[in-house]
PDB file of N, CA and C in Angstrom:
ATOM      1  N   UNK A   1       0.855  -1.163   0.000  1.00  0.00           N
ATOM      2  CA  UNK A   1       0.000   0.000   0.000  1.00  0.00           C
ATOM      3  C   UNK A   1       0.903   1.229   0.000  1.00  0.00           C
ATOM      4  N   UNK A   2       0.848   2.060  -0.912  1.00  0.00           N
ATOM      5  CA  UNK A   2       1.666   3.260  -0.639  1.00  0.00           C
ATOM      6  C   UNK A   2       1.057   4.431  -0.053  1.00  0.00           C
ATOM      7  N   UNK A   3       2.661   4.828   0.741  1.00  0.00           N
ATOM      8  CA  UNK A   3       2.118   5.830   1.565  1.00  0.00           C
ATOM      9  C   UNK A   3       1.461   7.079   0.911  1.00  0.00           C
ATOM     10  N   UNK A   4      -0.081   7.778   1.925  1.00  0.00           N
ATOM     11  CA  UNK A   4      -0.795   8.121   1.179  1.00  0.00           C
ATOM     12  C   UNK A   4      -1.120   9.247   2.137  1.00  0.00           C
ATOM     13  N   UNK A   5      -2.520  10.367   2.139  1.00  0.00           N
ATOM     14  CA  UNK A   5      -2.446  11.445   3.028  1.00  0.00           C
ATOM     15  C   UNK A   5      -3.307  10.001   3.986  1.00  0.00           C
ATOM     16  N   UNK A   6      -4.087   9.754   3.072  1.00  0.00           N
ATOM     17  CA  UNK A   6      -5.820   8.651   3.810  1.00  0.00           C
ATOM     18  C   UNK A   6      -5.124   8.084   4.330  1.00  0.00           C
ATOM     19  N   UNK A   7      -3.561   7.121   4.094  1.00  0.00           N
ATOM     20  CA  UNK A   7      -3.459   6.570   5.196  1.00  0.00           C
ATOM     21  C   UNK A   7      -2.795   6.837   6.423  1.00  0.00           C
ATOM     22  N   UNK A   8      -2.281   7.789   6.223  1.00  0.00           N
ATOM     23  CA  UNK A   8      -1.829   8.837   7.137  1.00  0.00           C
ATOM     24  C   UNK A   8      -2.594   9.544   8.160  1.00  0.00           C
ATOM     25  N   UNK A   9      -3.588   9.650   7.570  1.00  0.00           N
ATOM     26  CA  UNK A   9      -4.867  10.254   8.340  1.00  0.00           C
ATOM     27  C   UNK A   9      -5.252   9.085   9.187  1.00  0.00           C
ATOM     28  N   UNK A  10      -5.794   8.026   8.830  1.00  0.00           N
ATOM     29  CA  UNK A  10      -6.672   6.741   9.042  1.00  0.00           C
ATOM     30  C   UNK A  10      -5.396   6.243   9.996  1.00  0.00           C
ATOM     31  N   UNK A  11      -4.101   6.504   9.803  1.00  0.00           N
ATOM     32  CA  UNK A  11      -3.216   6.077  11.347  1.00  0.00           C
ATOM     33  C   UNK A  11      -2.960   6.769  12.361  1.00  0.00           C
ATOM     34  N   UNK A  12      -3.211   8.442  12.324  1.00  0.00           N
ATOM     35  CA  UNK A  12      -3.476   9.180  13.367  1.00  0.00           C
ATOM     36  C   UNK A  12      -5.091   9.054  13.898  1.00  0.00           C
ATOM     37  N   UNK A  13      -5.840   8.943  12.869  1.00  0.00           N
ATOM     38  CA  UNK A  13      -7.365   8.953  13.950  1.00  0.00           C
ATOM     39  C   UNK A  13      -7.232   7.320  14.652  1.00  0.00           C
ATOM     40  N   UNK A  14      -6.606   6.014  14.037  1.00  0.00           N
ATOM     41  CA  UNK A  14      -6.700   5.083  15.169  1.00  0.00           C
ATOM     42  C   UNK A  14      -5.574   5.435  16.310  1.00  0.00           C
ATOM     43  N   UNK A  15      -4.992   6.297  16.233  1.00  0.00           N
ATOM     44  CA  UNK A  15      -4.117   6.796  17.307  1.00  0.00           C
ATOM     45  C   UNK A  15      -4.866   7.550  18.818  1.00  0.00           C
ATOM     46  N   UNK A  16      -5.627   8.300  18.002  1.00  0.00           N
ATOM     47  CA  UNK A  16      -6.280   9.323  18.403  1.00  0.00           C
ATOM     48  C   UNK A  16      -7.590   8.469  19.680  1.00  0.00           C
ATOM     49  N   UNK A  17      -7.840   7.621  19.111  1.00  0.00           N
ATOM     50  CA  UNK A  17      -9.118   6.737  19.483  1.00  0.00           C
ATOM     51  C   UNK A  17      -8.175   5.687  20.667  1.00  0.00           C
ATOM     52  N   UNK A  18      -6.913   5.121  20.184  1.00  0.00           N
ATOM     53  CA  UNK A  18      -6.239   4.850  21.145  1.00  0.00           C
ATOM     54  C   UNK A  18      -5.997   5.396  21.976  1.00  0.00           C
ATOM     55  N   UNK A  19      -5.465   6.446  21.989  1.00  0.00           N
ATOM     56  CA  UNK A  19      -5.261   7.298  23.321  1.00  0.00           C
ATOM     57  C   UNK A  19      -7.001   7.933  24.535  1.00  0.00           C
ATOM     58  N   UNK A  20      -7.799   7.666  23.336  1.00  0.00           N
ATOM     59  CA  UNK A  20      -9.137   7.909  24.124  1.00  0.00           C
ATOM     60  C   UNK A  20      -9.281   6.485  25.233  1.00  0.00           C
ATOM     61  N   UNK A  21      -9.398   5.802  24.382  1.00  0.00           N
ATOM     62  CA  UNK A  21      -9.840   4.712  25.411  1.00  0.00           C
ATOM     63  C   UNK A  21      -9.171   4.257  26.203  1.00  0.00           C
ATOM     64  N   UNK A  22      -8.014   4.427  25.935  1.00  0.00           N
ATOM     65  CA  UNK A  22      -7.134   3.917  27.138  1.00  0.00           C
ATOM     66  C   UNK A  22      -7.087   4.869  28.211  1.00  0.00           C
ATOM     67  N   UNK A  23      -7.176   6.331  27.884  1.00  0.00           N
ATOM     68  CA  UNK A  23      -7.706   7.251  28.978  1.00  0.00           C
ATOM     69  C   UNK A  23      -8.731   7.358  29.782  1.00  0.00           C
ATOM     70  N   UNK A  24     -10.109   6.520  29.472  1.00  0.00           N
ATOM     71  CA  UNK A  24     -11.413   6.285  29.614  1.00  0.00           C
ATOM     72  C   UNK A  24     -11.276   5.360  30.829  1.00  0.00           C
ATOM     73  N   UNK A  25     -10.507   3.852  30.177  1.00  0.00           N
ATOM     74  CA  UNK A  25      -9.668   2.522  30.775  1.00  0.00           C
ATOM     75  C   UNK A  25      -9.438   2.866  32.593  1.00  0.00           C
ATOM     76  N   UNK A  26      -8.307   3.877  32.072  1.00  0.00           N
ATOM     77  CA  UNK A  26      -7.785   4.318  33.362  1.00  0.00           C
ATOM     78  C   UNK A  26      -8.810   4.925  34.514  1.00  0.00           C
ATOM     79  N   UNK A  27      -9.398   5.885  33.551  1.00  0.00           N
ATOM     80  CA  UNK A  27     -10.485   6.602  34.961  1.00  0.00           C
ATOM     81  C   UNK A  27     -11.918   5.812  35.120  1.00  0.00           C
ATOM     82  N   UNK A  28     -12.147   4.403  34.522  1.00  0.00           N
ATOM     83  CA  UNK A  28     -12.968   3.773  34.988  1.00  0.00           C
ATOM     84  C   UNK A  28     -12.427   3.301  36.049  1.00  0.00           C
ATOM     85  N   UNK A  29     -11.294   2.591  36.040  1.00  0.00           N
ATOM     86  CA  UNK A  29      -9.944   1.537  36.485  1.00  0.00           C
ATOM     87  C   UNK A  29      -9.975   2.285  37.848  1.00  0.00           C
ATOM     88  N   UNK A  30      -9.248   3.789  38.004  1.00  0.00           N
ATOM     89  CA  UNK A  30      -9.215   4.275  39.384  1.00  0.00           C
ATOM     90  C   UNK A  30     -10.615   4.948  40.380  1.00  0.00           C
ATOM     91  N   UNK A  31     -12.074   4.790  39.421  1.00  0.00           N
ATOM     92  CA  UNK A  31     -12.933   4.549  39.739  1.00  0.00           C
ATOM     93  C   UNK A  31     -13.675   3.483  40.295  1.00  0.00           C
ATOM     94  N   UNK A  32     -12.826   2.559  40.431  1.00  0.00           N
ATOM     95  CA  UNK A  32     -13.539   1.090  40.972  1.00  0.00           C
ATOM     96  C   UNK A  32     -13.933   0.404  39.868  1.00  0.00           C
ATOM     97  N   UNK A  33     -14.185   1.050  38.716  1.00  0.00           N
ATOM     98  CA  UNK A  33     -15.471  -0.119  37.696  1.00  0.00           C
ATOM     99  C   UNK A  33     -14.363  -1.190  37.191  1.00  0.00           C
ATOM    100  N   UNK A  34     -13.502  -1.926  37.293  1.00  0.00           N
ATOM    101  CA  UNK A  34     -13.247  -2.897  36.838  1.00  0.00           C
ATOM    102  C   UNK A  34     -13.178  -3.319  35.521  1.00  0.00           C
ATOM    103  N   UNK A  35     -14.505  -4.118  35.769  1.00  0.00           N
ATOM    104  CA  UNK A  35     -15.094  -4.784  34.863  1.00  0.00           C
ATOM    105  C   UNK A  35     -15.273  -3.850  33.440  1.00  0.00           C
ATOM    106  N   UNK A  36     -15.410  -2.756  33.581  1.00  0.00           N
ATOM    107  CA  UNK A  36     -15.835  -1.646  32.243  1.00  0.00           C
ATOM    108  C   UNK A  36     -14.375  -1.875  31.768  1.00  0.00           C
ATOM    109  N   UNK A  37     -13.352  -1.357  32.575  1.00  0.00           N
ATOM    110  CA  UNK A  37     -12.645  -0.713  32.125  1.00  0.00           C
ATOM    111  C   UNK A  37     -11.927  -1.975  31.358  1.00  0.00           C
ATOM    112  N   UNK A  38     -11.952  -3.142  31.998  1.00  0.00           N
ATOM    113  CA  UNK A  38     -11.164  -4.506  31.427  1.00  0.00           C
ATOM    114  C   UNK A  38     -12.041  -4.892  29.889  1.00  0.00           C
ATOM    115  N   UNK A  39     -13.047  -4.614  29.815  1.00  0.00           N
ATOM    116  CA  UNK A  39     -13.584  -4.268  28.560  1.00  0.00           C
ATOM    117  C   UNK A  39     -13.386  -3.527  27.400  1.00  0.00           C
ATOM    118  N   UNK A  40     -12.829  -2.481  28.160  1.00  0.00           N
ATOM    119  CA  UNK A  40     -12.211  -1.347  26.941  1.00  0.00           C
ATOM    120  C   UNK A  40     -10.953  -1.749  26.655  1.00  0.00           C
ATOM    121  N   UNK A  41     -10.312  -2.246  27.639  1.00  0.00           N
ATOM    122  CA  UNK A  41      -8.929  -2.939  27.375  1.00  0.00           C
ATOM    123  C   UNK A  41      -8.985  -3.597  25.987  1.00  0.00           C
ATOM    124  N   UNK A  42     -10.028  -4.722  25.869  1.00  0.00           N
ATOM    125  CA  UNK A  42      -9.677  -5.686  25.297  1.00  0.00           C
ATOM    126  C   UNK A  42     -10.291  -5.022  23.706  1.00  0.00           C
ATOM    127  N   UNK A  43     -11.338  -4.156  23.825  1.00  0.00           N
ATOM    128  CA  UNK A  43     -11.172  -3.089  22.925  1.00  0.00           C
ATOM    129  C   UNK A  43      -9.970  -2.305  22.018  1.00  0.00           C
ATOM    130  N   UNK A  44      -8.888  -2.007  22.653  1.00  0.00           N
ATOM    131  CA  UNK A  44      -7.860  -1.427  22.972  1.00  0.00           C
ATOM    132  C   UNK A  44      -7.102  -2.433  22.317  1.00  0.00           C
ATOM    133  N   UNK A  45      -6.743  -3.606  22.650  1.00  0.00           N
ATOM    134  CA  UNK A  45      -5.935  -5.314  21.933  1.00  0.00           C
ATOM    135  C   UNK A  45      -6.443  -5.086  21.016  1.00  0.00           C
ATOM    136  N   UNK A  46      -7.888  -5.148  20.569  1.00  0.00           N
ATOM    137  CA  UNK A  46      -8.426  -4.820  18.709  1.00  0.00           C
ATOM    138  C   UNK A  46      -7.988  -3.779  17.742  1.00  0.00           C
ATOM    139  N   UNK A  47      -7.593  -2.848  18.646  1.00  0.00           N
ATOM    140  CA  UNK A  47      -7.124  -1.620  17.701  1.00  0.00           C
ATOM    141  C   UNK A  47      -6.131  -1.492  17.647  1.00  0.00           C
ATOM    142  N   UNK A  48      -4.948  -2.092  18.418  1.00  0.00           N
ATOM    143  CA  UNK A  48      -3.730  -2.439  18.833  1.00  0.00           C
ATOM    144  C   UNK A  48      -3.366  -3.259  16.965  1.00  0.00           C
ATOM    145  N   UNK A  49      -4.288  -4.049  17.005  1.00  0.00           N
ATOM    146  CA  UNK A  49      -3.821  -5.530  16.424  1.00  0.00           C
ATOM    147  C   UNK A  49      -4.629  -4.651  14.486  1.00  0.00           C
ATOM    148  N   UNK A  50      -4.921  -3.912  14.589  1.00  0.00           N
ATOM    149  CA  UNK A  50      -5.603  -2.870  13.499  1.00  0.00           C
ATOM    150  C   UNK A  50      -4.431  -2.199  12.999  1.00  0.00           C
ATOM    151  N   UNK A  51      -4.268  -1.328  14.039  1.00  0.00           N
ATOM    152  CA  UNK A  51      -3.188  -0.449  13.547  1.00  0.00           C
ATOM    153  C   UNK A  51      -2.184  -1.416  12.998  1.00  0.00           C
ATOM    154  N   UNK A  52      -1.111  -2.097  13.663  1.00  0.00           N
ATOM    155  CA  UNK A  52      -0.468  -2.718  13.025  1.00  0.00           C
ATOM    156  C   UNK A  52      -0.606  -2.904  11.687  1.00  0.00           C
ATOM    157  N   UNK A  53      -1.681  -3.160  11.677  1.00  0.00           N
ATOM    158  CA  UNK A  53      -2.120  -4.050  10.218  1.00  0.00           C
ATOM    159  C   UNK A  53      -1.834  -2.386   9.208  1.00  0.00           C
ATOM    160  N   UNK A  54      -2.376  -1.630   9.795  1.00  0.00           N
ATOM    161  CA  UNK A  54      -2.267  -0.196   8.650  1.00  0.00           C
ATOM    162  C   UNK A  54      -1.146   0.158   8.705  1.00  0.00           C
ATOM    163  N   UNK A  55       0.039  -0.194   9.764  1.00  0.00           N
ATOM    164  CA  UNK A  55       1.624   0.127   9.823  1.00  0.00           C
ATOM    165  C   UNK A  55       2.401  -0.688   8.510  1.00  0.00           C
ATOM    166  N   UNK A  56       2.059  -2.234   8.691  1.00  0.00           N
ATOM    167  CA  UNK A  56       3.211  -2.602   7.557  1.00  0.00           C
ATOM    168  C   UNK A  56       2.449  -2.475   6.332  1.00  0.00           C
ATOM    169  N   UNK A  57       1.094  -2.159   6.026  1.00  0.00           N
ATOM    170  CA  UNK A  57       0.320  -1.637   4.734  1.00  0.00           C
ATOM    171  C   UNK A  57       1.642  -0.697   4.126  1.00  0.00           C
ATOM    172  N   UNK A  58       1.556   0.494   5.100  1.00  0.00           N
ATOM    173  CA  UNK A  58       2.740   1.696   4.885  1.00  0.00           C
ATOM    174  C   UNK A  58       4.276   1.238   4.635  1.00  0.00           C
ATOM    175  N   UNK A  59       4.352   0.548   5.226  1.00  0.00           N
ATOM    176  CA  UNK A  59       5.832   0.089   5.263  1.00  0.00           C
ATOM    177  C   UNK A  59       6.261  -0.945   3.820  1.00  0.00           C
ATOM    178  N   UNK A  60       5.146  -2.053   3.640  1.00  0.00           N
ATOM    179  CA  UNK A  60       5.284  -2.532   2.921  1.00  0.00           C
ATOM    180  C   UNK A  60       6.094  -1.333   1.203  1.00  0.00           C
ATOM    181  N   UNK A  61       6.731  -2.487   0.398  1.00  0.00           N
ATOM    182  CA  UNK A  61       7.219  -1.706  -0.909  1.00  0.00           C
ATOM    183  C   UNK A  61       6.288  -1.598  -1.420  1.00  0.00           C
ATOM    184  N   UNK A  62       5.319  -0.605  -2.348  1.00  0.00           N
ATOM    185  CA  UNK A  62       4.988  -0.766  -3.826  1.00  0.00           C
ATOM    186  C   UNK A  62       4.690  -1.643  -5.003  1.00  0.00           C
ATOM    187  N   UNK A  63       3.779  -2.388  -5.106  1.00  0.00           N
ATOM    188  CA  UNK A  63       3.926  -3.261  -5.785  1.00  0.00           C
ATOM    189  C   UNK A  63       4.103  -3.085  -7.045  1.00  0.00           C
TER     190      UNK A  63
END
């Protein structure tokens, strides 16, 4: 996939969304809720395992 603005864009907004929820994570987390927040976590592993996928898109050569 060559590097592009869209995908450039499309790897800062899953950035962007990363840093939300894992901020969310935390102040459920030091709120007591647990259970929410271990939810968003695993939320968080999905977008984790996303991005990647749009990293070596970029990285990859040109076909």
């Amino acid at each position: 996939m060559p590097l592009s603005r869209e995908k450039l864009n499309d790897l800062h907004e899953l950035g962007r969304l990363l840093e939300s929820l894992t901020s969310s994570a935390y102040s459920l987390y030091l709120l007591g809720q647990e259970q929410a927040a271990g939810e968003i976590v695993g939320t968080v592993e999905d977008l984790v395992e996303d991005t990647k996928g749009v990293v070596e898109g970029l990285r990859a050569p040109p076909p």
